[in-house]
PDB file of N, CA and C in Angstrom:
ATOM      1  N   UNK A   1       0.850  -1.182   0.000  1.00  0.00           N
ATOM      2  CA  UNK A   1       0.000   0.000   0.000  1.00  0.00           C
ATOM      3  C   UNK A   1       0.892   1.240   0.000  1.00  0.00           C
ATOM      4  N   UNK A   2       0.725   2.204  -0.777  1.00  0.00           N
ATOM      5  CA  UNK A   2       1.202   3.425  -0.879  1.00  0.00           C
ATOM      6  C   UNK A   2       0.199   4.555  -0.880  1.00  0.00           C
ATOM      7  N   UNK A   3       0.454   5.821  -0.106  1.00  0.00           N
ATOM      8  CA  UNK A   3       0.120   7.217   0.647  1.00  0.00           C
ATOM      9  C   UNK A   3       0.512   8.069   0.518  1.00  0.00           C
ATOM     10  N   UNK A   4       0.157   9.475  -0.166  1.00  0.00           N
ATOM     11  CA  UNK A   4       0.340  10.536   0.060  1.00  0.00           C
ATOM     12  C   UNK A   4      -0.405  11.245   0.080  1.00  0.00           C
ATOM     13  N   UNK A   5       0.254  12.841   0.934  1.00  0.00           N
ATOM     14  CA  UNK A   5      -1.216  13.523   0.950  1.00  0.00           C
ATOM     15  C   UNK A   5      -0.910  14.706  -0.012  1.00  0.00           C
ATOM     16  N   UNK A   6      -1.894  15.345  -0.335  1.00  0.00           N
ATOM     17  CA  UNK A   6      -1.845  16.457  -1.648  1.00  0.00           C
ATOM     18  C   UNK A   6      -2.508  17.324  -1.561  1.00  0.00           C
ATOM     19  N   UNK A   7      -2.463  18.588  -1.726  1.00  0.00           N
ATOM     20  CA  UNK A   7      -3.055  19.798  -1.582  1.00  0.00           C
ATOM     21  C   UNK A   7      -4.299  19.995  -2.898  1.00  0.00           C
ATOM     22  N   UNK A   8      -5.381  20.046  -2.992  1.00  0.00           N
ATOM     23  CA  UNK A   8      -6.186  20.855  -4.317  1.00  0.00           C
ATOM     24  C   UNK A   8      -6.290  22.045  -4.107  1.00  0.00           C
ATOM     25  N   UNK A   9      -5.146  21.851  -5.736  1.00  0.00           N
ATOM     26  CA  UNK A   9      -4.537  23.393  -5.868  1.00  0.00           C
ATOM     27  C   UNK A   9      -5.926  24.228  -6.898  1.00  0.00           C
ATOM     28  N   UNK A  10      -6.248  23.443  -7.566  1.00  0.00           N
ATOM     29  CA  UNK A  10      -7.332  24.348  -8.686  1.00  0.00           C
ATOM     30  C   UNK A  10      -8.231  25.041  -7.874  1.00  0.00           C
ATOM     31  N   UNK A  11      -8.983  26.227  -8.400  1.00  0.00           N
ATOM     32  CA  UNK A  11      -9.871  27.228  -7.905  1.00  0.00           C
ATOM     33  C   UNK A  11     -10.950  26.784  -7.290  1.00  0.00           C
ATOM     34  N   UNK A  12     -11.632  26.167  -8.109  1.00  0.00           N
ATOM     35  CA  UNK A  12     -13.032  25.525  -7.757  1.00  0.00           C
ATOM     36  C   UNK A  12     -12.769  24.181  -6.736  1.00  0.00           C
ATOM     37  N   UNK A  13     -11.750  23.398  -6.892  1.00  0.00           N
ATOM     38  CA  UNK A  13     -11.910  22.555  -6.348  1.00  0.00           C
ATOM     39  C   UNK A  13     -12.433  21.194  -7.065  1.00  0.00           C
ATOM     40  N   UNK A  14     -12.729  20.244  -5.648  1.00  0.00           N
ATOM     41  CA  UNK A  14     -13.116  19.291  -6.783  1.00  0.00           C
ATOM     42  C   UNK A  14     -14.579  19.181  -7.272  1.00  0.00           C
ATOM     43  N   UNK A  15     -15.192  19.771  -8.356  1.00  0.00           N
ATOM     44  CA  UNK A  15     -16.242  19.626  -8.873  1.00  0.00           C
ATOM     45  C   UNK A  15     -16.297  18.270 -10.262  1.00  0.00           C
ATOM     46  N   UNK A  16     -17.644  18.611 -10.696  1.00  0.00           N
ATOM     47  CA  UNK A  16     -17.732  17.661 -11.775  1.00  0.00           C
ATOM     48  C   UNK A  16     -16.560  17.177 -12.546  1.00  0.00           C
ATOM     49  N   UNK A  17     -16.102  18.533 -13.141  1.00  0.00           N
ATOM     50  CA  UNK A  17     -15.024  18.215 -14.083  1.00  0.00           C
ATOM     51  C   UNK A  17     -13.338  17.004 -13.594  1.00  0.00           C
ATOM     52  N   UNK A  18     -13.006  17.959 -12.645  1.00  0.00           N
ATOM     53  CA  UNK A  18     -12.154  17.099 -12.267  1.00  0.00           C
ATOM     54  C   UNK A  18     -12.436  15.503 -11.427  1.00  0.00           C
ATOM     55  N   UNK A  19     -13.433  15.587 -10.897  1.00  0.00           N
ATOM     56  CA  UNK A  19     -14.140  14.116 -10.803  1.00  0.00           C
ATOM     57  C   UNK A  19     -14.149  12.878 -11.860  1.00  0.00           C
ATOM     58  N   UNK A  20     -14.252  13.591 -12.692  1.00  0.00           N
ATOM     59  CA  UNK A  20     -14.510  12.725 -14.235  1.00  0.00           C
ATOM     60  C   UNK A  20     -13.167  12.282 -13.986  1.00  0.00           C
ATOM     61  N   UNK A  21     -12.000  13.405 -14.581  1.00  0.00           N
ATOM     62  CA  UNK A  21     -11.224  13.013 -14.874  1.00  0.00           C
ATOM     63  C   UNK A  21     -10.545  11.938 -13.517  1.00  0.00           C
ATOM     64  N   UNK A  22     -10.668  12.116 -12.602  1.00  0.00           N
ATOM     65  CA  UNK A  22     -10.410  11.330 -11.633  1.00  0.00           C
ATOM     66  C   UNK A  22     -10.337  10.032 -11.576  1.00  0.00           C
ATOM     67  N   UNK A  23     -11.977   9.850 -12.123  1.00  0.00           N
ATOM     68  CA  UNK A  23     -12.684   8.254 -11.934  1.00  0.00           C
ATOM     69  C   UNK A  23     -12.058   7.579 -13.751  1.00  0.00           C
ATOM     70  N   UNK A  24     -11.709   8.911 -14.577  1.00  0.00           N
ATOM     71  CA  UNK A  24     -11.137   8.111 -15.576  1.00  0.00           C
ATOM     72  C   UNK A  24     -10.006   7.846 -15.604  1.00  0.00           C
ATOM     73  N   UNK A  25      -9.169   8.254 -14.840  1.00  0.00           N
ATOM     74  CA  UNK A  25      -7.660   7.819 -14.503  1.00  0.00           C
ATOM     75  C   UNK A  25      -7.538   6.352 -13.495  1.00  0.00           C
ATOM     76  N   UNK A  26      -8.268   6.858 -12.447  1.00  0.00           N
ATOM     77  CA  UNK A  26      -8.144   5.469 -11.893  1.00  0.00           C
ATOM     78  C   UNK A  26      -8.629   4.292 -12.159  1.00  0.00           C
ATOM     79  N   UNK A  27      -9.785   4.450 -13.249  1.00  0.00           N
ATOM     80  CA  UNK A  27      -9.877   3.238 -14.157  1.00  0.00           C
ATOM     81  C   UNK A  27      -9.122   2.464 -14.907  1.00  0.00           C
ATOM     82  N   UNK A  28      -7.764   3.296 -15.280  1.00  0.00           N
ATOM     83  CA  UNK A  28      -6.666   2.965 -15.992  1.00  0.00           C
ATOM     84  C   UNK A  28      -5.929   1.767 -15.210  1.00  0.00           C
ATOM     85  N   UNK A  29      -6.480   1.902 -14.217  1.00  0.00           N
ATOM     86  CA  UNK A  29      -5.497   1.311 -13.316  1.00  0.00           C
ATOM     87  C   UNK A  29      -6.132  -0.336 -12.639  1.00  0.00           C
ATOM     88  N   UNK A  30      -5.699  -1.363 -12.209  1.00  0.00           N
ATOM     89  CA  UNK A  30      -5.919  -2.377 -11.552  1.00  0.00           C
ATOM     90  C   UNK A  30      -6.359  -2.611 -10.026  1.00  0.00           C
ATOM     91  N   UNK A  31      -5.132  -1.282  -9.472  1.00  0.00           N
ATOM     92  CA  UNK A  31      -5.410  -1.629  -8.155  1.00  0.00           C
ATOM     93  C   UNK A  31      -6.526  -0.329  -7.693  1.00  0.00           C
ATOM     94  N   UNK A  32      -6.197  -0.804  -6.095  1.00  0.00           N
ATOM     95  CA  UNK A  32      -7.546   0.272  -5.694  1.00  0.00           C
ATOM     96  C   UNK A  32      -7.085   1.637  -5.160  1.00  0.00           C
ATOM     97  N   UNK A  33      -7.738   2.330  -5.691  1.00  0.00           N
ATOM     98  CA  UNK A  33      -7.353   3.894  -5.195  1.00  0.00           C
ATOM     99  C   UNK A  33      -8.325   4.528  -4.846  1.00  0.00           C
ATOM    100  N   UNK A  34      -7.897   4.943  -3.505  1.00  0.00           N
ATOM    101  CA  UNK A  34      -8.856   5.742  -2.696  1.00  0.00           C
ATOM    102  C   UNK A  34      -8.354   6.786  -1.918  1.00  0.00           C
ATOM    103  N   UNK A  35      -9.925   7.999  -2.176  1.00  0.00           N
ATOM    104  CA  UNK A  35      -9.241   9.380  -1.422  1.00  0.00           C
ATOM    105  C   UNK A  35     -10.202   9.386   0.294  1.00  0.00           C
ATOM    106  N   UNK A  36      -8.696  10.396   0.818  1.00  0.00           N
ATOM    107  CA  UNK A  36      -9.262  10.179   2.035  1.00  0.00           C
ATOM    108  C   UNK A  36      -9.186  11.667   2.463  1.00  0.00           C
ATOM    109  N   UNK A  37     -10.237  12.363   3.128  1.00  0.00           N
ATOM    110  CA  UNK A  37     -10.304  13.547   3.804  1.00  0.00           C
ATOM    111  C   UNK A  37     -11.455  13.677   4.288  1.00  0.00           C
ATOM    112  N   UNK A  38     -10.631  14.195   5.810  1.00  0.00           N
ATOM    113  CA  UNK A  38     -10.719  14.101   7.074  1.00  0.00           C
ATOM    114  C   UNK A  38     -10.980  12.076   7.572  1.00  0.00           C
ATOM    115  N   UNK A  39     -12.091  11.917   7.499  1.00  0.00           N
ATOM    116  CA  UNK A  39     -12.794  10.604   8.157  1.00  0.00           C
ATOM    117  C   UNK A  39     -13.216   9.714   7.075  1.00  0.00           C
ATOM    118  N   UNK A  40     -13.653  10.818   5.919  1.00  0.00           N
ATOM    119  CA  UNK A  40     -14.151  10.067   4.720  1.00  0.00           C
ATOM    120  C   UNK A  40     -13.207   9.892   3.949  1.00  0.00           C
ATOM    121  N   UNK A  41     -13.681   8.060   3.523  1.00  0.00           N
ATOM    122  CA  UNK A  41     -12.634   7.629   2.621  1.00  0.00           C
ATOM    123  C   UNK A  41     -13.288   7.000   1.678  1.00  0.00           C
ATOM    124  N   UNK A  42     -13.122   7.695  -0.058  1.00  0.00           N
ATOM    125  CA  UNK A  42     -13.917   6.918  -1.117  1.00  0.00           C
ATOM    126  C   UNK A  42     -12.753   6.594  -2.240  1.00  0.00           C
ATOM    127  N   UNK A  43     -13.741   5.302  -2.812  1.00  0.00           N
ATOM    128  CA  UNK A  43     -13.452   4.868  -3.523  1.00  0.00           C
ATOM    129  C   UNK A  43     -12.923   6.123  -5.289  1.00  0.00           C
ATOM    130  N   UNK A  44     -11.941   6.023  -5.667  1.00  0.00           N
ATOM    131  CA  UNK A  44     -11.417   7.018  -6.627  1.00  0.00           C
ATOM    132  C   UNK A  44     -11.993   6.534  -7.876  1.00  0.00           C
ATOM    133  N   UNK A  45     -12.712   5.920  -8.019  1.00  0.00           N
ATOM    134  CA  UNK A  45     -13.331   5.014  -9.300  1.00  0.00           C
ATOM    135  C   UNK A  45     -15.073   5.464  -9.349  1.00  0.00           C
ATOM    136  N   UNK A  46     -15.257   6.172  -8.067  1.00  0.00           N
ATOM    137  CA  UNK A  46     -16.701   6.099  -7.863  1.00  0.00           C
ATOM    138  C   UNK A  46     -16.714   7.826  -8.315  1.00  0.00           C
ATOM    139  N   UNK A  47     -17.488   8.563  -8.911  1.00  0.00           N
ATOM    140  CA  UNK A  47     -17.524   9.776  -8.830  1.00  0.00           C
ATOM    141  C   UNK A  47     -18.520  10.151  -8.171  1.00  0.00           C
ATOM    142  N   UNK A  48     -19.957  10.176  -7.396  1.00  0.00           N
ATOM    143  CA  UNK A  48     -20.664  10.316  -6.497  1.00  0.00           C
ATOM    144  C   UNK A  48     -19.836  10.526  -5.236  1.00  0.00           C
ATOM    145  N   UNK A  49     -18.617   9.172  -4.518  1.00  0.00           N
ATOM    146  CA  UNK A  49     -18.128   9.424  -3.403  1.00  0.00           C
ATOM    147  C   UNK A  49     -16.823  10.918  -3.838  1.00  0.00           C
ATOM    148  N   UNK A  50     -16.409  10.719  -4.807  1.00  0.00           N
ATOM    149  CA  UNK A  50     -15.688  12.128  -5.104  1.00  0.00           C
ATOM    150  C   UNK A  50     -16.188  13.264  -4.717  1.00  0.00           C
ATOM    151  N   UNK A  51     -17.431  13.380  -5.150  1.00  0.00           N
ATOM    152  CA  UNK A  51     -18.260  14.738  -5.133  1.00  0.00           C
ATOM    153  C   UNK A  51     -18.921  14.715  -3.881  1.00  0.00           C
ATOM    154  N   UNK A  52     -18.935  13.754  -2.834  1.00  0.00           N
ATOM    155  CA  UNK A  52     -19.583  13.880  -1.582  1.00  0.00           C
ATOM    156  C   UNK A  52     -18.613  14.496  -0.811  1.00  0.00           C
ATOM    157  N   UNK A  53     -17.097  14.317  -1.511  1.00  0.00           N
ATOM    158  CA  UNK A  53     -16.390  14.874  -0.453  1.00  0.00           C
ATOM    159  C   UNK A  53     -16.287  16.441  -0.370  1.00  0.00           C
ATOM    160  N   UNK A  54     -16.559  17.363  -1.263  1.00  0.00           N
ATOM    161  CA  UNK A  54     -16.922  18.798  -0.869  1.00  0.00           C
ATOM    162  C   UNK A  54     -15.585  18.982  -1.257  1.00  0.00           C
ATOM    163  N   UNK A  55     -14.342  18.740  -1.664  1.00  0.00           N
ATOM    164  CA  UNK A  55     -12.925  18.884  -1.021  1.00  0.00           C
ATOM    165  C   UNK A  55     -12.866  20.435  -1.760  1.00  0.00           C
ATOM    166  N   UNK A  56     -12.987  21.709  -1.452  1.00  0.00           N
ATOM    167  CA  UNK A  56     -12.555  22.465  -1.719  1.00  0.00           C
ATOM    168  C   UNK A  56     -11.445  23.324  -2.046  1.00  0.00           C
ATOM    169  N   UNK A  57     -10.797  24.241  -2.740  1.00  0.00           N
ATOM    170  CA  UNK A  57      -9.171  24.887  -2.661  1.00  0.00           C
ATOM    171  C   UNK A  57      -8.263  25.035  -1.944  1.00  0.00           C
ATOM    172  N   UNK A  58      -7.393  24.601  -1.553  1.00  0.00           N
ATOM    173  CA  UNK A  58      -6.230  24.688  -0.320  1.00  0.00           C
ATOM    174  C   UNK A  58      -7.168  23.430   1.019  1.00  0.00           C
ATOM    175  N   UNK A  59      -7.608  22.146   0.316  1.00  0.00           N
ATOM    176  CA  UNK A  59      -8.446  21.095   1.084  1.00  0.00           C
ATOM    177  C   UNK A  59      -6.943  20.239   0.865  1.00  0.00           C
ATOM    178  N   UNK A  60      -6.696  19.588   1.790  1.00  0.00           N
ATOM    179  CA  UNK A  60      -5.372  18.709   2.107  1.00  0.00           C
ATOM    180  C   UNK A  60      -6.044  17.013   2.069  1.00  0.00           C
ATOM    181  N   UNK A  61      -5.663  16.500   1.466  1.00  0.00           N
ATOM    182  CA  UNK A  61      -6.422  15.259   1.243  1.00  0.00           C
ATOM    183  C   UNK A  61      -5.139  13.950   1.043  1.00  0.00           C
ATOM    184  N   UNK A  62      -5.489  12.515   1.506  1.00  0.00           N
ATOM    185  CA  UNK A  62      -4.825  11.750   1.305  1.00  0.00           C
ATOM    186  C   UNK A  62      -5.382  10.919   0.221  1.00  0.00           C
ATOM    187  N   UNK A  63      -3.863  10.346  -1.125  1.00  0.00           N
ATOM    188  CA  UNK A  63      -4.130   9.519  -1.554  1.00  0.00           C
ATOM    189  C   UNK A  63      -3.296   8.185  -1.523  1.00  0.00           C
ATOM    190  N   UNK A  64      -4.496   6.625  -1.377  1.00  0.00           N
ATOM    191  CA  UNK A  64      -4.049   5.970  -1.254  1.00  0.00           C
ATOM    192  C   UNK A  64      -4.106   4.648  -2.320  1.00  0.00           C
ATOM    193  N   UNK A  65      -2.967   3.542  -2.474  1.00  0.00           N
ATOM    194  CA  UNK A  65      -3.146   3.184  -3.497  1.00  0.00           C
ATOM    195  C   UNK A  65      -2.498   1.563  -2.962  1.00  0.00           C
ATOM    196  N   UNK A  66      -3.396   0.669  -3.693  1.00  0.00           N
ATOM    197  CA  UNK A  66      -3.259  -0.732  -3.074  1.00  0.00           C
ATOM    198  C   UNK A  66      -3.380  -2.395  -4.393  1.00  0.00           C
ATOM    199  N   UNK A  67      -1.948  -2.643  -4.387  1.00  0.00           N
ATOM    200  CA  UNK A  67      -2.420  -3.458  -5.787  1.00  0.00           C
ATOM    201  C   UNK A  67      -1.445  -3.758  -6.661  1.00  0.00           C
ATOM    202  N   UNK A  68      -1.629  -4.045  -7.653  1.00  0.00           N
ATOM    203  CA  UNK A  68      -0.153  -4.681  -8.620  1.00  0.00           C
ATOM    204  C   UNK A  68       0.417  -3.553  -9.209  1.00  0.00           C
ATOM    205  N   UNK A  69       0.003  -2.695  -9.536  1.00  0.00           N
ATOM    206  CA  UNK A  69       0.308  -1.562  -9.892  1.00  0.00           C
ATOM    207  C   UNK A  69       0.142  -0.056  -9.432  1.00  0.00           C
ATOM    208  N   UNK A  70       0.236  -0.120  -7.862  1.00  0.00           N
ATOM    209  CA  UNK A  70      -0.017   0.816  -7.068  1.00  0.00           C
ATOM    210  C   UNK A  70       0.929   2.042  -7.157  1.00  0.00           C
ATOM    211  N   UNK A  71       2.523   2.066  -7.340  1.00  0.00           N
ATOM    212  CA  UNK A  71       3.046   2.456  -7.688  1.00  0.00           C
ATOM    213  C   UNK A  71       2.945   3.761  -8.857  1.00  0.00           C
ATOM    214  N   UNK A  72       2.277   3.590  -9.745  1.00  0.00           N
ATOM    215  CA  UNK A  72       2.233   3.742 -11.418  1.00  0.00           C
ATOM    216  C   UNK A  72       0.921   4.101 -10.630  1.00  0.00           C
ATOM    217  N   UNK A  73       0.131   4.077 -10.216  1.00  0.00           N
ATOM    218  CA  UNK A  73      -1.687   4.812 -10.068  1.00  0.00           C
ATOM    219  C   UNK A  73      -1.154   5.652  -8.794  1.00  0.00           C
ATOM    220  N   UNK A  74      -0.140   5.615  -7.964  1.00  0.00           N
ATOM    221  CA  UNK A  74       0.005   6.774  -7.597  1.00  0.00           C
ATOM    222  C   UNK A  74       0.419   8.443  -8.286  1.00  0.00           C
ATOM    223  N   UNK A  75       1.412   7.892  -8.512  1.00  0.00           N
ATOM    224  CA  UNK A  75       2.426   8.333  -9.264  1.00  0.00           C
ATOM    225  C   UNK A  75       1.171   9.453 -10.615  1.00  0.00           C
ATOM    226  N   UNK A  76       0.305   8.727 -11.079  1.00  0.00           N
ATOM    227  CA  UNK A  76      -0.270   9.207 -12.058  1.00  0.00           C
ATOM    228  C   UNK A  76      -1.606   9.996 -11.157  1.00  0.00           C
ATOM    229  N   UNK A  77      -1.831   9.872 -10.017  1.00  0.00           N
ATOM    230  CA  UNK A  77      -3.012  10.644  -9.437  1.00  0.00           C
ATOM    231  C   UNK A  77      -2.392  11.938  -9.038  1.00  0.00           C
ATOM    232  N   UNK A  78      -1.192  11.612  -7.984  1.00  0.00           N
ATOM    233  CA  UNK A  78      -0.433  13.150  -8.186  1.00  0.00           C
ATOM    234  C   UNK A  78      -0.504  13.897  -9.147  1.00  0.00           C
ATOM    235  N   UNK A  79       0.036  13.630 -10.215  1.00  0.00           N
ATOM    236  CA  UNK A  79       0.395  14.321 -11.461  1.00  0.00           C
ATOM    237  C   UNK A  79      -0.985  15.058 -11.770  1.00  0.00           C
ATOM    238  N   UNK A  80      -1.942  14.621 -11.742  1.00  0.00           N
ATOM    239  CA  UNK A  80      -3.179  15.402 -12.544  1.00  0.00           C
ATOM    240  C   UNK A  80      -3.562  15.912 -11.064  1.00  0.00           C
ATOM    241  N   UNK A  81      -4.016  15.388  -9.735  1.00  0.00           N
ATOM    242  CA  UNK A  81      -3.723  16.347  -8.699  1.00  0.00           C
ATOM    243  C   UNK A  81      -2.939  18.239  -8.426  1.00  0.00           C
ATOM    244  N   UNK A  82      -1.351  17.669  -8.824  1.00  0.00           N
ATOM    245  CA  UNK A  82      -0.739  18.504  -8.602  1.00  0.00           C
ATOM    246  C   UNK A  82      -0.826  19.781 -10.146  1.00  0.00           C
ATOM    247  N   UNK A  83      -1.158  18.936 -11.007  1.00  0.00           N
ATOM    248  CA  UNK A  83      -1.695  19.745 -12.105  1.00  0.00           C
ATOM    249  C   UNK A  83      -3.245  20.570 -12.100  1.00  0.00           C
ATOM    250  N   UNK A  84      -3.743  20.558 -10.965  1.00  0.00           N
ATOM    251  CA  UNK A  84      -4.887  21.454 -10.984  1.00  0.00           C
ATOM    252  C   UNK A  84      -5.578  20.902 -11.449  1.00  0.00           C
ATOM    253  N   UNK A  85      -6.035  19.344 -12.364  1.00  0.00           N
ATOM    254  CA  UNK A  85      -7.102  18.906 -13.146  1.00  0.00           C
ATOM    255  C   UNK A  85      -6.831  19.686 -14.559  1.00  0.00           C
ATOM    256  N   UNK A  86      -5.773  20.388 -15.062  1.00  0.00           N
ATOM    257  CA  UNK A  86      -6.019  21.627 -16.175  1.00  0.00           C
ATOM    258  C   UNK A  86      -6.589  22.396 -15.913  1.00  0.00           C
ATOM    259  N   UNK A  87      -6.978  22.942 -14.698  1.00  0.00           N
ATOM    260  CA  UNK A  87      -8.320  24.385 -14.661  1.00  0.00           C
ATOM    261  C   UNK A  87      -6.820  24.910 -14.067  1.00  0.00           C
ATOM    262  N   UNK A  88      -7.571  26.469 -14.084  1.00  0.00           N
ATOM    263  CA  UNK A  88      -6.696  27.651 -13.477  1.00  0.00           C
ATOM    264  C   UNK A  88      -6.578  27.250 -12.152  1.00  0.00           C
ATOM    265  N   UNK A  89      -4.961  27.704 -11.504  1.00  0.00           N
ATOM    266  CA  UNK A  89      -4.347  27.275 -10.139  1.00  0.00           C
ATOM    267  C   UNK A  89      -4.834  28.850  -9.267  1.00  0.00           C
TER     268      UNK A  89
END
């Protein structure tokens, strides 16, 4: 299992858009990835539990990743994480 935690840097936060892209990245993937902030912890594949989490701009959130290729689905959630989703930072 691999963990880190990550800041959402984009304006809005996490809304629809970056949700999508979320649940379509971690589809790419085998193992399981899940976000965690505060208490709540969802599934990164589900976009409903994405959007329940409210996670708003400067929201500190953990991601975690569990599986044959956990490594490589971390590694790739940061990246579009730390990239704002493409919206303005």
């Amino acid at each position: 299992m691999r963990e880190k935690n990550v800041k959402i840097v984009n304006k809005l936060g996490l809304h629809a858009r970056p949700a999508s892209l979320i649940v379509q990245t971690a589809m790419a993937f085998s193992s399981n990835i899940y976000i965690i902030k505060d208490e709540a912890k969802v599934d990164a594949k589900s976009i409903m539990g994405i959007l329940m989490l409210a996670a708003a701009c400067g929201t500190e959130i953990k991601l975690q990743t569990e599986g044959p290729d956990e490594e490589q689905a971390l590694e790739k959630m940061l990246e579009i994480f730390n990239n704002g989703f493409g919206e303005e930072i």
